[in-house]
C-alpha atoms as a PDB file:
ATOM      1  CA  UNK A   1       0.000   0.000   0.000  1.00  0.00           C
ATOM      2  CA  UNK A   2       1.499   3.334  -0.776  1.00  0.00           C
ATOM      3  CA  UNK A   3       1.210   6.533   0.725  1.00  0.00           C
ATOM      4  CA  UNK A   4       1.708  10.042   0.845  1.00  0.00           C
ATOM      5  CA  UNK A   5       3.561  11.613   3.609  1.00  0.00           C
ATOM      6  CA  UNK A   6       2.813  15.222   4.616  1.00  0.00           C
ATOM      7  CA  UNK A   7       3.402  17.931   7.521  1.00  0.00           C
ATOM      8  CA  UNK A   8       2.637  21.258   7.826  1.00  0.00           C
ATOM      9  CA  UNK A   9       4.708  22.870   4.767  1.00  0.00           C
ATOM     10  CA  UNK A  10       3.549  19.883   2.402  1.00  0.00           C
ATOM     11  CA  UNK A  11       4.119  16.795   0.890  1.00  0.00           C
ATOM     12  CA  UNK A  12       7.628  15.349   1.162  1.00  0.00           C
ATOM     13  CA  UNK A  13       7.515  11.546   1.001  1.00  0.00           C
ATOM     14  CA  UNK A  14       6.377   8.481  -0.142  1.00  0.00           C
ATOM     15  CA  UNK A  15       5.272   5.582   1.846  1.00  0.00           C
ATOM     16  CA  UNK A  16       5.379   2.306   1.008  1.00  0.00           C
ATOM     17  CA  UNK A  17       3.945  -0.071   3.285  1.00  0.00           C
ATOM     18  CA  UNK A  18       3.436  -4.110   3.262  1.00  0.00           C
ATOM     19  CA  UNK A  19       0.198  -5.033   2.978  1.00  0.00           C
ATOM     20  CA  UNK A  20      -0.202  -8.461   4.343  1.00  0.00           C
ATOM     21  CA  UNK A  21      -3.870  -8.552   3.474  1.00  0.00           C
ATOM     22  CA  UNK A  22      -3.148  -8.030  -0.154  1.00  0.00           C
ATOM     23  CA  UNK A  23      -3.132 -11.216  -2.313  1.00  0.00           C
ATOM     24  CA  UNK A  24      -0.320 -11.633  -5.015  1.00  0.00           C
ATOM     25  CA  UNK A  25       0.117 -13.777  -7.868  1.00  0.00           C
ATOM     26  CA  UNK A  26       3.830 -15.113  -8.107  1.00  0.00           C
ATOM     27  CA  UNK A  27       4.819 -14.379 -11.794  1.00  0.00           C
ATOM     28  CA  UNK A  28       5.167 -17.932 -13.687  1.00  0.00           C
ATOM     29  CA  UNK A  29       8.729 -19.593 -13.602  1.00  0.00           C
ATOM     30  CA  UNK A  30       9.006 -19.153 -17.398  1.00  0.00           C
ATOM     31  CA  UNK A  31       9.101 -15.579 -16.989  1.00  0.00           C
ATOM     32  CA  UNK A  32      12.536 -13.708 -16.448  1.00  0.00           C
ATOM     33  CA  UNK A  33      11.115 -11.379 -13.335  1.00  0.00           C
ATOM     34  CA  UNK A  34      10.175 -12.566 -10.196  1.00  0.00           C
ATOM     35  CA  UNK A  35       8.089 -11.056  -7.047  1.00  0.00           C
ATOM     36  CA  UNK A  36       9.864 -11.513  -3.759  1.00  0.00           C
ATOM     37  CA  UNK A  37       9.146 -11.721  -0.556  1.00  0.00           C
ATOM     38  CA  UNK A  38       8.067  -8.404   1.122  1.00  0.00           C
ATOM     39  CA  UNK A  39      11.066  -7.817   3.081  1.00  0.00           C
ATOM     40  CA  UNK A  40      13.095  -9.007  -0.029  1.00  0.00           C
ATOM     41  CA  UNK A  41      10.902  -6.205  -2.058  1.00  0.00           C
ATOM     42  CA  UNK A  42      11.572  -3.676   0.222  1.00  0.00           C
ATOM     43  CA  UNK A  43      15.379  -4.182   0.669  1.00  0.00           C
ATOM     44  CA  UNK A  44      15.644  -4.338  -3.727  1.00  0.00           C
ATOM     45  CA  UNK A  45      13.775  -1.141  -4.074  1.00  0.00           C
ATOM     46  CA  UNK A  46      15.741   0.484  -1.084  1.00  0.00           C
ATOM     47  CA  UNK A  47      19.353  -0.321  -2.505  1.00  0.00           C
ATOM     48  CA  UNK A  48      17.504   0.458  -6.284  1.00  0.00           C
ATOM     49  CA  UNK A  49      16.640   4.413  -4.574  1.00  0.00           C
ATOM     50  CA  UNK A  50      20.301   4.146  -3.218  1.00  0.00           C
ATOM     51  CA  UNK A  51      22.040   3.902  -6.453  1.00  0.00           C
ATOM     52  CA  UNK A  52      19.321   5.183  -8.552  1.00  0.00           C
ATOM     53  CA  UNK A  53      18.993   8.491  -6.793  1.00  0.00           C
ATOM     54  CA  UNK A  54      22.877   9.245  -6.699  1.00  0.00           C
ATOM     55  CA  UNK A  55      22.710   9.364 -10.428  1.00  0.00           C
ATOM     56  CA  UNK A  56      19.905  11.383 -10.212  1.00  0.00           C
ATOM     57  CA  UNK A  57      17.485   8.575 -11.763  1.00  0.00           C
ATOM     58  CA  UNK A  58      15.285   7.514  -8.992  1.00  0.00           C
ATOM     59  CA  UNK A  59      13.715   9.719  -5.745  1.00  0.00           C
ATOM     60  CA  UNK A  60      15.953   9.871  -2.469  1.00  0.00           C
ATOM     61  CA  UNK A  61      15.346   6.987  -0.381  1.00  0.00           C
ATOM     62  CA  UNK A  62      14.423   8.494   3.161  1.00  0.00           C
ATOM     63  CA  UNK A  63      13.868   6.259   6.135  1.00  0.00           C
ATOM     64  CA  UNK A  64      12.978   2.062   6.133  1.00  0.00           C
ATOM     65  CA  UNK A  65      12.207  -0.180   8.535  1.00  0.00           C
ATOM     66  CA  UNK A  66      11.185  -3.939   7.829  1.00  0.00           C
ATOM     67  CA  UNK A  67       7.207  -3.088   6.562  1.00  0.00           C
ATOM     68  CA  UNK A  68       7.931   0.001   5.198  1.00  0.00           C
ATOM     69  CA  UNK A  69      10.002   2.307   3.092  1.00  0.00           C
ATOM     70  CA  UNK A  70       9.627   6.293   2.697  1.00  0.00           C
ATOM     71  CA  UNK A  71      11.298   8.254  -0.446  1.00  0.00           C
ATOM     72  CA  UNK A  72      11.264  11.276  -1.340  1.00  0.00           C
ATOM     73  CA  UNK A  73       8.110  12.737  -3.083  1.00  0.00           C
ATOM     74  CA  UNK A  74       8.595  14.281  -6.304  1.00  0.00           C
ATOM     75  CA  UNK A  75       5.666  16.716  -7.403  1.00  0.00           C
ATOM     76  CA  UNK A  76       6.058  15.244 -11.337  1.00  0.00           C
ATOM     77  CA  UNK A  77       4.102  13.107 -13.339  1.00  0.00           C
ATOM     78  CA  UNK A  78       3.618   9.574 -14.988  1.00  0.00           C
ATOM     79  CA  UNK A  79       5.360   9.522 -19.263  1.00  0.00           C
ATOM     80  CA  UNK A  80       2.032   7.511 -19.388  1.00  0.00           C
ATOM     81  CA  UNK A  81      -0.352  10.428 -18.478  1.00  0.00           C
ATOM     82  CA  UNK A  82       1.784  12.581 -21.022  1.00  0.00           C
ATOM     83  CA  UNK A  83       1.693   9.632 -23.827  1.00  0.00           C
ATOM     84  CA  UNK A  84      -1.982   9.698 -23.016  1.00  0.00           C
ATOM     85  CA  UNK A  85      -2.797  13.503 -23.355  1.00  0.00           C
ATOM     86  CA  UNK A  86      -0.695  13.014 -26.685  1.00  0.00           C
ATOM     87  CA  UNK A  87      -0.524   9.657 -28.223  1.00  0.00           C
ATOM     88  CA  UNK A  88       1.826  11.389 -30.909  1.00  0.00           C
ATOM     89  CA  UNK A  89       4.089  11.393 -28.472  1.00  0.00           C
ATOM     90  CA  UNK A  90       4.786   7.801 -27.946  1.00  0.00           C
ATOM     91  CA  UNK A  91       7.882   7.379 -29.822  1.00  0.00           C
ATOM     92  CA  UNK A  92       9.394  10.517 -28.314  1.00  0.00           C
ATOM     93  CA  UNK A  93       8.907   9.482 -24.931  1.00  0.00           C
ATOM     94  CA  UNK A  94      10.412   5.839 -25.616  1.00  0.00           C
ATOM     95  CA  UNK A  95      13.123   7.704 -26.692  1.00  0.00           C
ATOM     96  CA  UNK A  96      13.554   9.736 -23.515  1.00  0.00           C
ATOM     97  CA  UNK A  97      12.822   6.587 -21.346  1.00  0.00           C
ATOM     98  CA  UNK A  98      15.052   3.938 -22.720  1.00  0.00           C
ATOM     99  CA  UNK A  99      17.740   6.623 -22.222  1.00  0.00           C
ATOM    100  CA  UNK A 100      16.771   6.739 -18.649  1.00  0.00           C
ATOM    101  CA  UNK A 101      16.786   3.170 -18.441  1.00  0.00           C
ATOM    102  CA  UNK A 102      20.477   3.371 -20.021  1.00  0.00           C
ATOM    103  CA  UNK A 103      21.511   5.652 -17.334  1.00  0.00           C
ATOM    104  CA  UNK A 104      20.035   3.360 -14.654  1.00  0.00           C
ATOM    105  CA  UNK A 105      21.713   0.531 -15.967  1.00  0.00           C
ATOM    106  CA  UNK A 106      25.295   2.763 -15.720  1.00  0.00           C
ATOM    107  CA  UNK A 107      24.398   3.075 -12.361  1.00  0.00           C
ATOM    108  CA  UNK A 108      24.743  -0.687 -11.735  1.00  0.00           C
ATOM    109  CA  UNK A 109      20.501  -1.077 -11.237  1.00  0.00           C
ATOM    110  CA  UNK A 110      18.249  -3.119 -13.487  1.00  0.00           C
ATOM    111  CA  UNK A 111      14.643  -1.877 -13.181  1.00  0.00           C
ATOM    112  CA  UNK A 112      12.906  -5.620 -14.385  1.00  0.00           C
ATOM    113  CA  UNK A 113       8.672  -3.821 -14.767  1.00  0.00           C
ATOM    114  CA  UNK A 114      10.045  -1.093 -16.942  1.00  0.00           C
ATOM    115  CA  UNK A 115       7.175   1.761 -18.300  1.00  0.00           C
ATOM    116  CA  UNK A 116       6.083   4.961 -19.074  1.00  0.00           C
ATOM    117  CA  UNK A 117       3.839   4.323 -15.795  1.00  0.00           C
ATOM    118  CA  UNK A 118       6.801   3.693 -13.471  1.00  0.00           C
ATOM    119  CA  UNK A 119       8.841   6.786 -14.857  1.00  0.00           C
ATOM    120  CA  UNK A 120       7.962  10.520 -13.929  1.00  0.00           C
ATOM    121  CA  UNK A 121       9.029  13.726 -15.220  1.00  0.00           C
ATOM    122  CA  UNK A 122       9.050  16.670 -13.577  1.00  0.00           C
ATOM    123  CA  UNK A 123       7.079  19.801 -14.824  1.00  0.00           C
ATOM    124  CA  UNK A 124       9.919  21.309 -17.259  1.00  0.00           C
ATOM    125  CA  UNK A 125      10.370  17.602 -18.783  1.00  0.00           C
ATOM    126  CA  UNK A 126      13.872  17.936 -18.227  1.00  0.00           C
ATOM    127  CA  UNK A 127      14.269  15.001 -16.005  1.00  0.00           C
ATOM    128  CA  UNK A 128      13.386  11.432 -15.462  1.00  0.00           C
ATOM    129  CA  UNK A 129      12.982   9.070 -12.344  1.00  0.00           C
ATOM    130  CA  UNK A 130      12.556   5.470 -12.204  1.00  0.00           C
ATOM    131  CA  UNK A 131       9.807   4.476  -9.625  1.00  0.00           C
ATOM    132  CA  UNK A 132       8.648   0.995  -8.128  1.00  0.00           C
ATOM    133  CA  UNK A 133      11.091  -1.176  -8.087  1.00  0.00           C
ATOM    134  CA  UNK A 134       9.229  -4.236  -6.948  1.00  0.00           C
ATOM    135  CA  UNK A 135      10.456  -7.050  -9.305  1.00  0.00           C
ATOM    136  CA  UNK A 136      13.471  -8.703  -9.498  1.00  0.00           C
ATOM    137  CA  UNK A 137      15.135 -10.469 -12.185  1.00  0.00           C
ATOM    138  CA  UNK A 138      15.053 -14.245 -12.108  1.00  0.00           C
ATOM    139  CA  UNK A 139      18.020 -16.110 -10.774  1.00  0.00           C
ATOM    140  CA  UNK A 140      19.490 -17.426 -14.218  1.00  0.00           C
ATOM    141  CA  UNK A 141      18.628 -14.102 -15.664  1.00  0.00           C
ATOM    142  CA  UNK A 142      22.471 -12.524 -16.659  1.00  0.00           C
ATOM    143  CA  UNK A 143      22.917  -8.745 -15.929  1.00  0.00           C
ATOM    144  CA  UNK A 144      22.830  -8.121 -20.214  1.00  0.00           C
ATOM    145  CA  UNK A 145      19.688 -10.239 -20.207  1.00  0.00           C
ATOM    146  CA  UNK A 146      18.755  -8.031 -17.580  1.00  0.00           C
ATOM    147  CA  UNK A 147      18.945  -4.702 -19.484  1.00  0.00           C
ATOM    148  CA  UNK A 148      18.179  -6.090 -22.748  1.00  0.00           C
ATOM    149  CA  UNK A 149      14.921  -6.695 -20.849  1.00  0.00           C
ATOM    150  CA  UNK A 150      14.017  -3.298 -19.584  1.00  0.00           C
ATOM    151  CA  UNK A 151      14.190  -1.828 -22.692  1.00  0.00           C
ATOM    152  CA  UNK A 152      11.987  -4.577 -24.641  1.00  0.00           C
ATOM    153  CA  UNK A 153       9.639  -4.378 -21.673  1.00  0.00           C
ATOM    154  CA  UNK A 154       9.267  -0.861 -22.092  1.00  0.00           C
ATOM    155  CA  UNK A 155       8.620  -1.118 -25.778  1.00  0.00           C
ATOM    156  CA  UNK A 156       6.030  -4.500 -25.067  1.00  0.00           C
ATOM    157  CA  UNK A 157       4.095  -2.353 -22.101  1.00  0.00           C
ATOM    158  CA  UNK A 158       3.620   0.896 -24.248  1.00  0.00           C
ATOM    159  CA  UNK A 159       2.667  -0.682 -28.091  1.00  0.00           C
ATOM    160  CA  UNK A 160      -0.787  -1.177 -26.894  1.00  0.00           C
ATOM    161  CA  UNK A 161      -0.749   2.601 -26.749  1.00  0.00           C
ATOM    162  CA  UNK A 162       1.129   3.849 -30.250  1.00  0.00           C
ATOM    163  CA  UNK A 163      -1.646   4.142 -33.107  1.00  0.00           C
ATOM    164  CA  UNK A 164      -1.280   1.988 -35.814  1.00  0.00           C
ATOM    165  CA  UNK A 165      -0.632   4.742 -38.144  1.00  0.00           C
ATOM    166  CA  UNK A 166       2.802   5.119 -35.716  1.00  0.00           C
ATOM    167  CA  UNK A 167       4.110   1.955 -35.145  1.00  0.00           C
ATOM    168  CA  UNK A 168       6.257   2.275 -38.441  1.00  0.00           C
ATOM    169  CA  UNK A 169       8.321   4.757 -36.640  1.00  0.00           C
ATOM    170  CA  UNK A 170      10.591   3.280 -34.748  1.00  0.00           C
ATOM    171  CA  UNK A 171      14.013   3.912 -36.296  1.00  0.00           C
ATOM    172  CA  UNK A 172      15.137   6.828 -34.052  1.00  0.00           C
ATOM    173  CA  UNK A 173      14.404   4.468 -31.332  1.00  0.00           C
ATOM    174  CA  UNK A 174      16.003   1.660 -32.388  1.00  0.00           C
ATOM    175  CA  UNK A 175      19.266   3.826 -33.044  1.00  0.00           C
ATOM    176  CA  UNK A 176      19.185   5.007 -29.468  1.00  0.00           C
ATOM    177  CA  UNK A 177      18.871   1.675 -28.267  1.00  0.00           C
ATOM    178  CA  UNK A 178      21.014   0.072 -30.360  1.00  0.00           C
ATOM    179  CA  UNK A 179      23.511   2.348 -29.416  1.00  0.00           C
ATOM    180  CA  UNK A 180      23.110   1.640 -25.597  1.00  0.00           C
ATOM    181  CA  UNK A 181      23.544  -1.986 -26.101  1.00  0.00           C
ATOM    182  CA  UNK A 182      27.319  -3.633 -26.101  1.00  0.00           C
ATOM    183  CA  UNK A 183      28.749  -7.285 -27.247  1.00  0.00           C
ATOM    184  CA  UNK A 184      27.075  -8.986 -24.443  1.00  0.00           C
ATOM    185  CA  UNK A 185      24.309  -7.415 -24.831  1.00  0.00           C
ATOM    186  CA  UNK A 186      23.572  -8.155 -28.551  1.00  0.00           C
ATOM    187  CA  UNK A 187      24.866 -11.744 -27.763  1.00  0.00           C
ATOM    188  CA  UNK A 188      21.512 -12.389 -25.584  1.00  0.00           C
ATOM    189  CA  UNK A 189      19.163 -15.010 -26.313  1.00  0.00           C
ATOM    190  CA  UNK A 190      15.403 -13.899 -26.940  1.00  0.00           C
ATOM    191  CA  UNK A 191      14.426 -17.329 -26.062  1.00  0.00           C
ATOM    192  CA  UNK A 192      14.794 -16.590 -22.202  1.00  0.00           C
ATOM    193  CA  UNK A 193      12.853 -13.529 -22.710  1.00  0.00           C
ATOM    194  CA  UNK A 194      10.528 -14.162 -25.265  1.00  0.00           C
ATOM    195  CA  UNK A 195       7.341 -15.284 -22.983  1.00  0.00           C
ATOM    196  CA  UNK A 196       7.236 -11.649 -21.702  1.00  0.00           C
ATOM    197  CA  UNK A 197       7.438  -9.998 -25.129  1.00  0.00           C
ATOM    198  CA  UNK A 198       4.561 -11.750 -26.931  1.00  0.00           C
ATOM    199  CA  UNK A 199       3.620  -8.585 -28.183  1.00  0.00           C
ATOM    200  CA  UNK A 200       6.064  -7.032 -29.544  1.00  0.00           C
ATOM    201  CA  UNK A 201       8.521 -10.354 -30.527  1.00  0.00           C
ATOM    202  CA  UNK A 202       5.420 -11.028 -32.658  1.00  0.00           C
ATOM    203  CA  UNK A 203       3.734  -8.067 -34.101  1.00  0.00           C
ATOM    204  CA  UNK A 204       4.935  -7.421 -38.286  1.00  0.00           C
ATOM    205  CA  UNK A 205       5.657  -3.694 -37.584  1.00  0.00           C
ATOM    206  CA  UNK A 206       8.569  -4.337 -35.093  1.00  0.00           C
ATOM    207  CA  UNK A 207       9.035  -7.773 -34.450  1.00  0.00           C
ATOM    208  CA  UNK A 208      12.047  -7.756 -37.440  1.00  0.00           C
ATOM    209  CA  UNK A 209      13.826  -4.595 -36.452  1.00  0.00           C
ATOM    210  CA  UNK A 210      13.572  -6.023 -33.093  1.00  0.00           C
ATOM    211  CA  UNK A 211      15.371  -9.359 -33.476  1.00  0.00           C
ATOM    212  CA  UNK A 212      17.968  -7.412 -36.024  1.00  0.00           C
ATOM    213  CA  UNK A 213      19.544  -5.727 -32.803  1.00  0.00           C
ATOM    214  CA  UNK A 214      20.957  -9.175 -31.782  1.00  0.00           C
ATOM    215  CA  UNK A 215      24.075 -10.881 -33.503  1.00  0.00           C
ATOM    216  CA  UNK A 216      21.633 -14.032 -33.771  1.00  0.00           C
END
């Protein structure tokens, strides 16, 4: 359960609390993310803050203690509400994101439920947080299968929400991407990934460029 944390001058933190009522579904062992135990959640997303926000990428981790965690609040908002208010958007935001996610990933942190819903940017658009760091990758799952993952994931949890008309338009993103990836990287196996990425690994418009990144 998450909340906000306020005094008398205003909101400054986030709190999120375990919720031992709350009922979760275990993600299948095929899949290359798993959901851990709560104290195991809260320790992952407390080192993630830790890293994340001395790069700048994630909110300042404030105070835990073994049910709950409080960060900072940031007064920005969701890439999804933005992609939302402008569906034109879409591409341009990837772009932004997945060079987030590259920046994370410098920072030594692998986000494994990457999307425009767990990224915010703050009023100017001039910078980007990661949020919600609640996964973790599965055990065999390699640090470049790891990466290679948050940036597919980002693409398979948006395409829902790029018009047809757009889908075509991927090639700036696909540079930036590209870019970010190294030898390891393009070495990765889609097979490990693939039953999370049904969506895109599949779909005409992008399942080719796609697989084209790898040295496969």
């Amino acid at each position: 359960s998450i909340y906000h944390v306020a005094d008398q001058t205003g909101t400054f933190g986030v709190l999120r609390l375990v919720n031992p009522y709350r009922k979760r579904t275990p993600p299948g062992p095929q899949l290359p993310y798993v959901l851990l135990k709560p104290a195991l959640r809260l320790q992952r997303e407390w080192e993630a803050y830790g890293s994340g926000a001395r790069a700048g990428l994630t909110p300042r981790p404030l105070w835990r203690a073994s049910d709950a965690l409080l960060c900072e609040y940031l007064p920005y908002r969701p890439l999804q509400d933005l992609l939302l208010k402008d569906p034109a958007s879409a591409w341009d935001l990837l772009l932004r994101a997945s060079q987030a996610l590259h920046a994370l990933h410098q920072s030594g942190v692998t986000h494994m439920d990457a999307s425009l819903a767990n990224m915010l940017a703050d009023p100017g658009q001039t910078r980007i947080v990661l949020i919600d760091f609640e996964y973790a990758p599965a055990a065999d799952l390699s640090f470049a299968e790891q990466k290679v993952y948050d940036h597919l994931r980002l693409l398979e949890s948006t395409w829902k929400f790029i018009r047809p008309g757009d889908r075509a338009a991927s090639q700036r993103w696909l540079d930036s991407v590209s870019a970010a990836f190294d030898e390891e990287m393009r070495r990765v196996s889609l097979h490990r990934l693939e039953p999370a990425l049904g969506r895109i690994l599949s779909h005409p418009d992008i399942a080719g460029p796609l697989k084209r990144l790898f040295n496969q």
